[in-house]
Protein backbone atom coordinates (compact mmCIF):
# COMPACT_ATOMS: atom_id res chain seq x y z
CA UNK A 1 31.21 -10.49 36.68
CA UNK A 2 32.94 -13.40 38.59
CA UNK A 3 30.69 -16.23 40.24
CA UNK A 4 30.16 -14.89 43.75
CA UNK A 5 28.79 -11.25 41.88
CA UNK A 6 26.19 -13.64 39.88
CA UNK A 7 25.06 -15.55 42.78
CA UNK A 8 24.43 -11.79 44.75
CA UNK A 9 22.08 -10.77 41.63
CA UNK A 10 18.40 -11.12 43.20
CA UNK A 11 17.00 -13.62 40.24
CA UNK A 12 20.15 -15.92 40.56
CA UNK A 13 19.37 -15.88 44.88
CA UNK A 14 15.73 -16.90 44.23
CA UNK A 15 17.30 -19.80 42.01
CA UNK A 16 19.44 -20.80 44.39
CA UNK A 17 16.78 -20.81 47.39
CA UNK A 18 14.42 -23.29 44.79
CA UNK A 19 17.09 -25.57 44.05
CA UNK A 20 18.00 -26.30 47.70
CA UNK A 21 14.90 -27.33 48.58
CA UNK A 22 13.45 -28.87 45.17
CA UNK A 23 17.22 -30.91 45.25
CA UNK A 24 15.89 -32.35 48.98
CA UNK A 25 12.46 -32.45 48.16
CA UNK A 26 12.08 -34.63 45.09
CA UNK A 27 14.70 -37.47 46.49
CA UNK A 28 12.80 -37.64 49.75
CA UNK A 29 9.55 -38.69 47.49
CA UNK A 30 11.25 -40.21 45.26
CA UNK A 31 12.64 -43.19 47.97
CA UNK A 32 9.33 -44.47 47.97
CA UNK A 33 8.58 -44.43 44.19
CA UNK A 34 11.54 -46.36 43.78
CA UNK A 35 10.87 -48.47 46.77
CA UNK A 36 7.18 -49.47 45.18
CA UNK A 37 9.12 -49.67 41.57
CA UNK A 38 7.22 -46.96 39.83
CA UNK A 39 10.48 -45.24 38.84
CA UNK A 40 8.87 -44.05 36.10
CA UNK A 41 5.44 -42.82 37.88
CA UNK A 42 6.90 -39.16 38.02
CA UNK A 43 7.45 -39.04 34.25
CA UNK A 44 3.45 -39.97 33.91
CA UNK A 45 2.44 -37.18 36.12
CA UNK A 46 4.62 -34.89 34.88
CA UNK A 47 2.72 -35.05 31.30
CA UNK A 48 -0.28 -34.81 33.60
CA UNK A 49 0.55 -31.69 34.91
CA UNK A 50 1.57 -30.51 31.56
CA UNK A 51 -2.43 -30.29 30.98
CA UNK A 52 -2.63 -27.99 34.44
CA UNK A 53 -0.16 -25.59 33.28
CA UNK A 54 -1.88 -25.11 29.56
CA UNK A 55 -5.35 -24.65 31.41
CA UNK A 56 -3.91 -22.08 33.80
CA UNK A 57 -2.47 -20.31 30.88
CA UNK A 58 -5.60 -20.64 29.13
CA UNK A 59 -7.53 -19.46 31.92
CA UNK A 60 -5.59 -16.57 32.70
CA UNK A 61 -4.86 -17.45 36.43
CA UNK A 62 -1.68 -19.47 37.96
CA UNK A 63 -0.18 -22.34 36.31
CA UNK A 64 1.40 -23.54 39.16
CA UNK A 65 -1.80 -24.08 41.33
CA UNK A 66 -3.94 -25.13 38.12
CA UNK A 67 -0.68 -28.15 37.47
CA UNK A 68 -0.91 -28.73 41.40
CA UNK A 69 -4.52 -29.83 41.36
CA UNK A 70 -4.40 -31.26 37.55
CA UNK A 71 -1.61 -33.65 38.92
CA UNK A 72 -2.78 -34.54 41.97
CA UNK A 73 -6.14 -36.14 40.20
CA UNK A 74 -4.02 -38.21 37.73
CA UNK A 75 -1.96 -39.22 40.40
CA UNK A 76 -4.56 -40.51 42.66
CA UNK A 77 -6.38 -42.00 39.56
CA UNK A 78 -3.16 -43.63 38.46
CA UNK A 79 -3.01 -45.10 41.81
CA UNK A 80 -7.15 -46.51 42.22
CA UNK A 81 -6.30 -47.87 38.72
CA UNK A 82 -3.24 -49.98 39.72
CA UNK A 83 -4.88 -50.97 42.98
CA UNK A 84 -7.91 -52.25 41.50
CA UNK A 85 -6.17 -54.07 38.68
CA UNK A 86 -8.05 -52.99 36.10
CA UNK A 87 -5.09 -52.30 34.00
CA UNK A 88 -1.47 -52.84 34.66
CA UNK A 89 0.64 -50.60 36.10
CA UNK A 90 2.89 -49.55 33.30
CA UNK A 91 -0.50 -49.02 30.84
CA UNK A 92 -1.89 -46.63 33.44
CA UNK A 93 0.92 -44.98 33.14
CA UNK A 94 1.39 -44.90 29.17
CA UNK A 95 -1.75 -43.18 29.23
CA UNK A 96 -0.94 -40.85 31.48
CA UNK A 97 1.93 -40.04 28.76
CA UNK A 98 0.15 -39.10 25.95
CA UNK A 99 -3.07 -38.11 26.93
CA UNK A 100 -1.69 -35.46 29.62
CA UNK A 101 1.25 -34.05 27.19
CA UNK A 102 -1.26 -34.53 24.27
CA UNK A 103 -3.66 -32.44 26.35
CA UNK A 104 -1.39 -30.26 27.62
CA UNK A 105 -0.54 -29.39 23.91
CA UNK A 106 -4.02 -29.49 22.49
CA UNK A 107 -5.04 -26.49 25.22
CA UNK A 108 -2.09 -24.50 24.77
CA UNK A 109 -3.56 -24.16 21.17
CA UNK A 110 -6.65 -23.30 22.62
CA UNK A 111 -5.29 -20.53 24.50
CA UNK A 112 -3.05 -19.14 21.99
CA UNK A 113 0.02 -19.43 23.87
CA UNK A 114 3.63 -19.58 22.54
CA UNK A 115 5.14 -22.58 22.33
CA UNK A 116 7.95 -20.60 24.21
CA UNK A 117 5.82 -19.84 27.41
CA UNK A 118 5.11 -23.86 27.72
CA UNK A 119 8.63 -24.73 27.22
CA UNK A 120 9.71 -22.84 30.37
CA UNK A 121 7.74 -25.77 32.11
CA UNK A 122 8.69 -28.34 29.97
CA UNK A 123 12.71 -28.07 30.13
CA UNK A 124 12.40 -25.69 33.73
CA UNK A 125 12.97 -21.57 34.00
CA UNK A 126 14.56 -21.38 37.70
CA UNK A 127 16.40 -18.10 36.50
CA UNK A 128 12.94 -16.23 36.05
CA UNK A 129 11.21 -17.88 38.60
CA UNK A 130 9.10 -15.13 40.52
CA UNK A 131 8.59 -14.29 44.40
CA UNK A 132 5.34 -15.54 44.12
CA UNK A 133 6.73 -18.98 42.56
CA UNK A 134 9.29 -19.03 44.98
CA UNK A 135 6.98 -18.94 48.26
CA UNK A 136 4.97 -21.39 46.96
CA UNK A 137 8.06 -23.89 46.26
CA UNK A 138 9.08 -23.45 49.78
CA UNK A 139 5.92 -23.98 51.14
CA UNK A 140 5.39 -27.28 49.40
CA UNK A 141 8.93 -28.51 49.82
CA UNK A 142 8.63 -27.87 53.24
CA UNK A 143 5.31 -30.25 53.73
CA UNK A 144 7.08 -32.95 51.58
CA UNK A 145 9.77 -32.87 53.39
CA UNK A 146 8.18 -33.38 56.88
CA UNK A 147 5.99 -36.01 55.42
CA UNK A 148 8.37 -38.03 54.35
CA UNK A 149 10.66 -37.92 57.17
CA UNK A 150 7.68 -38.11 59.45
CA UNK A 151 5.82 -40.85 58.24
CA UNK A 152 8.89 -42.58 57.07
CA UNK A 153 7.74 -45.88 59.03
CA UNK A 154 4.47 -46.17 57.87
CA UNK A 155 5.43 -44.91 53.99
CA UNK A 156 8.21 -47.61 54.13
CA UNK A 157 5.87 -50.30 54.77
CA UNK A 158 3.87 -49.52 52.51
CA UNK A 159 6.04 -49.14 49.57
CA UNK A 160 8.02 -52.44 50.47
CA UNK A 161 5.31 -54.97 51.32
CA UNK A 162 1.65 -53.87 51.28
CA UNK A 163 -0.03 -57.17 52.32
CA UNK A 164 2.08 -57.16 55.37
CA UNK A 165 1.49 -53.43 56.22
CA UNK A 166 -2.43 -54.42 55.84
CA UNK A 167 -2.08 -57.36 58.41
CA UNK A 168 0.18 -55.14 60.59
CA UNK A 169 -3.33 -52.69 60.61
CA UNK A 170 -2.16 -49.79 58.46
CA UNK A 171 -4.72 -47.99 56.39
CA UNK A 172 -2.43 -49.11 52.82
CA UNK A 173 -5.36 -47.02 50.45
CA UNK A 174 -4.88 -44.06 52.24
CA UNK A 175 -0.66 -44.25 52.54
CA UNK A 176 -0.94 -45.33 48.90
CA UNK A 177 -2.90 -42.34 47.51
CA UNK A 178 -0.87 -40.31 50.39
CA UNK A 179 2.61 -41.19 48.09
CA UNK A 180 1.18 -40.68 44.99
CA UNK A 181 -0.18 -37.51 46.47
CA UNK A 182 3.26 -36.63 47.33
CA UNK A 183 4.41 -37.28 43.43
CA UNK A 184 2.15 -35.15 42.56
CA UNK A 185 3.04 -31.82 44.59
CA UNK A 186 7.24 -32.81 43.93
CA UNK A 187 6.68 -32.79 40.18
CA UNK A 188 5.03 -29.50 40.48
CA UNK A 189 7.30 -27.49 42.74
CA UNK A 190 10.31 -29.18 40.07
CA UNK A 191 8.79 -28.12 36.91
CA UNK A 192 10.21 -24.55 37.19
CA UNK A 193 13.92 -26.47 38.26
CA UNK A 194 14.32 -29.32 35.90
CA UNK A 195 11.04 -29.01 33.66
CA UNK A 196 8.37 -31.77 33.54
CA UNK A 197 9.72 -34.03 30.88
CA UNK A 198 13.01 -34.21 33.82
CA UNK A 199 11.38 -34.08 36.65
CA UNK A 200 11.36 -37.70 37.04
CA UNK A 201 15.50 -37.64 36.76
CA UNK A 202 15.74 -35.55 39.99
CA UNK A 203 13.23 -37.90 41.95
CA UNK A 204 15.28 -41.35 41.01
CA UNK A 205 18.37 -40.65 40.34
CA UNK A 206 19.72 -39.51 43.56
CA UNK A 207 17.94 -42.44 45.14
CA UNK A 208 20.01 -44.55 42.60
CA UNK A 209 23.43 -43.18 43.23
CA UNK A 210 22.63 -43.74 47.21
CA UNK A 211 21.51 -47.63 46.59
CA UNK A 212 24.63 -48.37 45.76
CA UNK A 213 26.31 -47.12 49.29
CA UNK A 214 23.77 -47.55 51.47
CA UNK A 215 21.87 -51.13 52.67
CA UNK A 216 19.41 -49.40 55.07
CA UNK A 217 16.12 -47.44 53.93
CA UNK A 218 16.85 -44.63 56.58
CA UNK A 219 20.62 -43.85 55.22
CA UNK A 220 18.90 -44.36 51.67
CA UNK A 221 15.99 -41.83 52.42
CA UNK A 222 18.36 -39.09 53.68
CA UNK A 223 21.85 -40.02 51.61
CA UNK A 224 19.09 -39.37 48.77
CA UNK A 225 18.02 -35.87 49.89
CA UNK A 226 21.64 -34.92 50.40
CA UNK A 227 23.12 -36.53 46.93
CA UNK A 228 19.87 -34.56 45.38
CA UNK A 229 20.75 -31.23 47.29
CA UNK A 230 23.94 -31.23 45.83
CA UNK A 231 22.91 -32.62 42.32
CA UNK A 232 20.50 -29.17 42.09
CA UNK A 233 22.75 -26.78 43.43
CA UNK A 234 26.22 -28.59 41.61
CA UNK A 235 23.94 -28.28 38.47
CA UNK A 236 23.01 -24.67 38.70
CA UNK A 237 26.69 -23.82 39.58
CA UNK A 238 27.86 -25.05 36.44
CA UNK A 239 25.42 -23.33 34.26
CA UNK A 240 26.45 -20.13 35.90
CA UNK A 241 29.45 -20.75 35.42
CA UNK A 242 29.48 -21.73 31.56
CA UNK A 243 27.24 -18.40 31.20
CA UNK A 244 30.30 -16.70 32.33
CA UNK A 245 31.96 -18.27 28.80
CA UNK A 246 29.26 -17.38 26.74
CA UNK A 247 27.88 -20.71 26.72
CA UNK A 248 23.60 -20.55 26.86
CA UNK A 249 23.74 -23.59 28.95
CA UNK A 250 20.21 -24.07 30.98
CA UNK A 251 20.14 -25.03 34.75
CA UNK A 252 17.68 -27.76 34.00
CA UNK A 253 19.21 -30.25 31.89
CA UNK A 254 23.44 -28.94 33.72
CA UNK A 255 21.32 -30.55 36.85
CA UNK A 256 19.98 -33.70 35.44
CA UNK A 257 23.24 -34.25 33.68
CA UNK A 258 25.36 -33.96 37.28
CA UNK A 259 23.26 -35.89 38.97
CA UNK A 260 24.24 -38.83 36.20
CA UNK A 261 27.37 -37.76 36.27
CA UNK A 262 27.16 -38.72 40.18
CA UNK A 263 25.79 -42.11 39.69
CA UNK A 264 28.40 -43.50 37.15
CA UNK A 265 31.29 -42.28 39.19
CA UNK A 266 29.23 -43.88 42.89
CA UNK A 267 28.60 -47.03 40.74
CA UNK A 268 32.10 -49.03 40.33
CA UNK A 269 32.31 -48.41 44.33
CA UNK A 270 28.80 -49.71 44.41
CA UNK A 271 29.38 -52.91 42.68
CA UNK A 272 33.05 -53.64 44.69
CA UNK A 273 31.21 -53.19 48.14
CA UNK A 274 28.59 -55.86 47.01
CA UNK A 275 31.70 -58.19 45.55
CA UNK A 276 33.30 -57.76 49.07
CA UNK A 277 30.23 -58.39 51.40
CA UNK A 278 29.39 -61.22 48.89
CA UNK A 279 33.22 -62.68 49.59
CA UNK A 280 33.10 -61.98 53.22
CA UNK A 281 29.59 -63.41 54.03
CA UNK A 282 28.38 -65.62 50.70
CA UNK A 283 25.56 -67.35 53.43
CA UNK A 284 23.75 -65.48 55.69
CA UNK A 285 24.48 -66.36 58.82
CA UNK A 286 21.38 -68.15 60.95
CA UNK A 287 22.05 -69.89 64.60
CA UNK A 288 22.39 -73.62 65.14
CA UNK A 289 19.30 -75.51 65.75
CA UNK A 290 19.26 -77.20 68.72
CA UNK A 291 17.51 -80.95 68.93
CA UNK A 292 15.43 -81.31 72.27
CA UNK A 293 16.31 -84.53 74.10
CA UNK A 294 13.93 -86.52 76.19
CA UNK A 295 15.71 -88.35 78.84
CA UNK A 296 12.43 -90.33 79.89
CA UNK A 297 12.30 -92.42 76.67
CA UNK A 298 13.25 -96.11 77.11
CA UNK A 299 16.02 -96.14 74.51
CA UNK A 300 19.86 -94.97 74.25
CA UNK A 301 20.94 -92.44 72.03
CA UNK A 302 23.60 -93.45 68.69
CA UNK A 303 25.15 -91.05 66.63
CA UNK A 304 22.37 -90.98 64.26
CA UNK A 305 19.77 -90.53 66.69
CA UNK A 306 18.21 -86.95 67.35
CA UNK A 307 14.48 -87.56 67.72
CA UNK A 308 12.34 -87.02 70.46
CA UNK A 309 10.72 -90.12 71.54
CA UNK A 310 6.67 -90.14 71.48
CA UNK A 311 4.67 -91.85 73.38
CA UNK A 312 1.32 -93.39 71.41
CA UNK A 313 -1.26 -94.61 74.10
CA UNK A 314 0.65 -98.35 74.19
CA UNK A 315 3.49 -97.70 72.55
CA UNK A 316 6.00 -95.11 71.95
CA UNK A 317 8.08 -94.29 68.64
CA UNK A 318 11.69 -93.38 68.62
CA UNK A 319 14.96 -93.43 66.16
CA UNK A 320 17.64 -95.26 66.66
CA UNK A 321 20.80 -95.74 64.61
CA UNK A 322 19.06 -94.22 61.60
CA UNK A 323 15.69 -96.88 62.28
CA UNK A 324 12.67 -96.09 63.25
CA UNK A 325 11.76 -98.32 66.49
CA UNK A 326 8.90 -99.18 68.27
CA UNK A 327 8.52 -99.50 71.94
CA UNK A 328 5.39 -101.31 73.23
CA UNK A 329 4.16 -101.50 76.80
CA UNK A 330 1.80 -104.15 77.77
CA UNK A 331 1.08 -106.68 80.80
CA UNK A 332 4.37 -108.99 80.35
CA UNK A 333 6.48 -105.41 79.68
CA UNK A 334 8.33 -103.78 77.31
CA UNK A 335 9.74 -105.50 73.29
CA UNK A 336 10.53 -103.82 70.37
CA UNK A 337 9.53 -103.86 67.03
CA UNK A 338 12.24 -102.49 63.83
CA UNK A 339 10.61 -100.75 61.01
């Protein structure tokens, strides 16, 4: 069976469909994680959500919907936690770690399950992902996607400087919880791509490989969805493709791995473009300052003179010839006084 056969086989469509949108989705959210510098906030709520997918199988019903609302608690108590202060931001997250993967674990026991059903969402399954899985990835990759590029100004000022965005008048709790929100549904709709324990590859890497092009957050935002979209599908091409040798190579990992490959090939261009603008431009450029004159003072200007004179009820203060002069006014005129 050569390639184009494979990709006309139903499953193998369906896996193609998820990892177009998943490989746009999970950049797009992960811009901001980056931006805030919780790079490794997807990682936490991906062992979150490993607890939502052992409950669902415990409980008989979806696992998908059971991670979706699993995650989306630990992300928006992550996020109240690191507001607050009461911890820092990289112990909130540690916890997150082990207690959702030791959770996750701990009810899978409960429910009898195969380690071999929880692996499909820990290292991803997008060749047996279902219609049902399927319509609910598109769904949510849709709504990320329109988020992100919708509220782009409002999430970017919040990520990047959230004392500012409060004095500007943004509600910053609500766009805060909003992107952690956001984490939340992208690890979920990814788990059946990349897995959960990868997840977190697919949300920052991309973002990574366009940093080093890119010095805008718009081109960064959308050079990210694009390097991701090709990361996701460039990865599931080359599993197929290794299948086709005999090779039991999964899609998960083959996309994690091209996406890396991407960012050390982007990187040596990276680091030449910031030698060159460095070369080119090693000061920022800022206008010359203009010094006010005031012809009205009593007082002619020298080469080292570039103060406005004051006046001071009596008297008024001036510089000339790098010393600081007094003029004073009274009933028999004007004399002046060196300091």
């Amino acid at each position: 069976m050569t390639l184009l056969e494979l990709f006309s086989v139903p499953f193998m469509q369906r896996a193609l469909i998820a990892a177009f949108l998943v490989g746009i989705a999970a950049p797009a959210v992960g811009t901001y994680i980056v931006q805030r510098r919780l790079a490794l906030m997807g990682d936490g709520i991906g062992h979150v959500a490993v607890t939502g997918v052992a409950i669902g199988l415990w409980t008989q019903t979806s696992p998908t919907w059971a991670a979706v609302v699993v995650a989306i608690a630990g992300a928006v108590v992550i996020e109240i936690v690191r507001e607050r202060g009461h911890a820092e931001g990289d112990v909130a997250l540690a916890m997150l770690f082990y207690g959702g993967l030791a959770g996750g674990v701990f009810v899978t026991g409960l429910a009898g399950t195969g380690a071999s059903r929880l692996q499909e969402f820990l290292f991803g399954s997008i060749l047996t992902i279902s219609v049902d899985d399927l319509l609910v990835t598109m769904a949510l990759a849709v709504v990320l996607i329109v988020i992100c590029v919708g509220l782009s100004p409002q999430l970017f000022a919040v990520s990047q400087d959230a004392d500012y965005a409060k004095v500007a008048g943004l509600p910053v709790r609500f766009y805060s919880i909003l992107v952690a929100v956001l984490a939340a549904l992208s690890v979920v709709i990814a788990m059946r791509t990349v897995g959960l324990l990868l997840v977190s590859a697919l949300m920052v890497v991309p973002v990574a490989i366009v940093q080093q092009l890119t010095r805008s957050f718009r081109m960064t935002l959308l050079g990210a969805m694009g390097a991701g979209l090709v990361a996701s599908v460039g990865g599931l091409g080359l599993a197929a493709a290794l299948s086709r040798t005999g090779a039991n190579v999964q899609p998960g990992p083959s996309i994690v791995l091209v996406a890396l490959a991407g960012f050390f090939l982007v990187w040596p261009i990276g680091a030449w473009l910031r030698r060159r603008r460095a070369l080119v431009a090693p000061f920022p450029e800022t206008a010359p300052v203009e010094k006010p004159v005031d012809e009205a003072h009593p007082h002619h200007h020298g080469e080292k003179c570039g103060h406005v004179a004051v006046e001071h009820g009596d008297h008024v203060d001036y510089i000339h010839d790098g010393h600081r002069h007094a003029a004073h006014v009274g009933a028999e005129g004007e004399h002046y006084d060196e300091h």
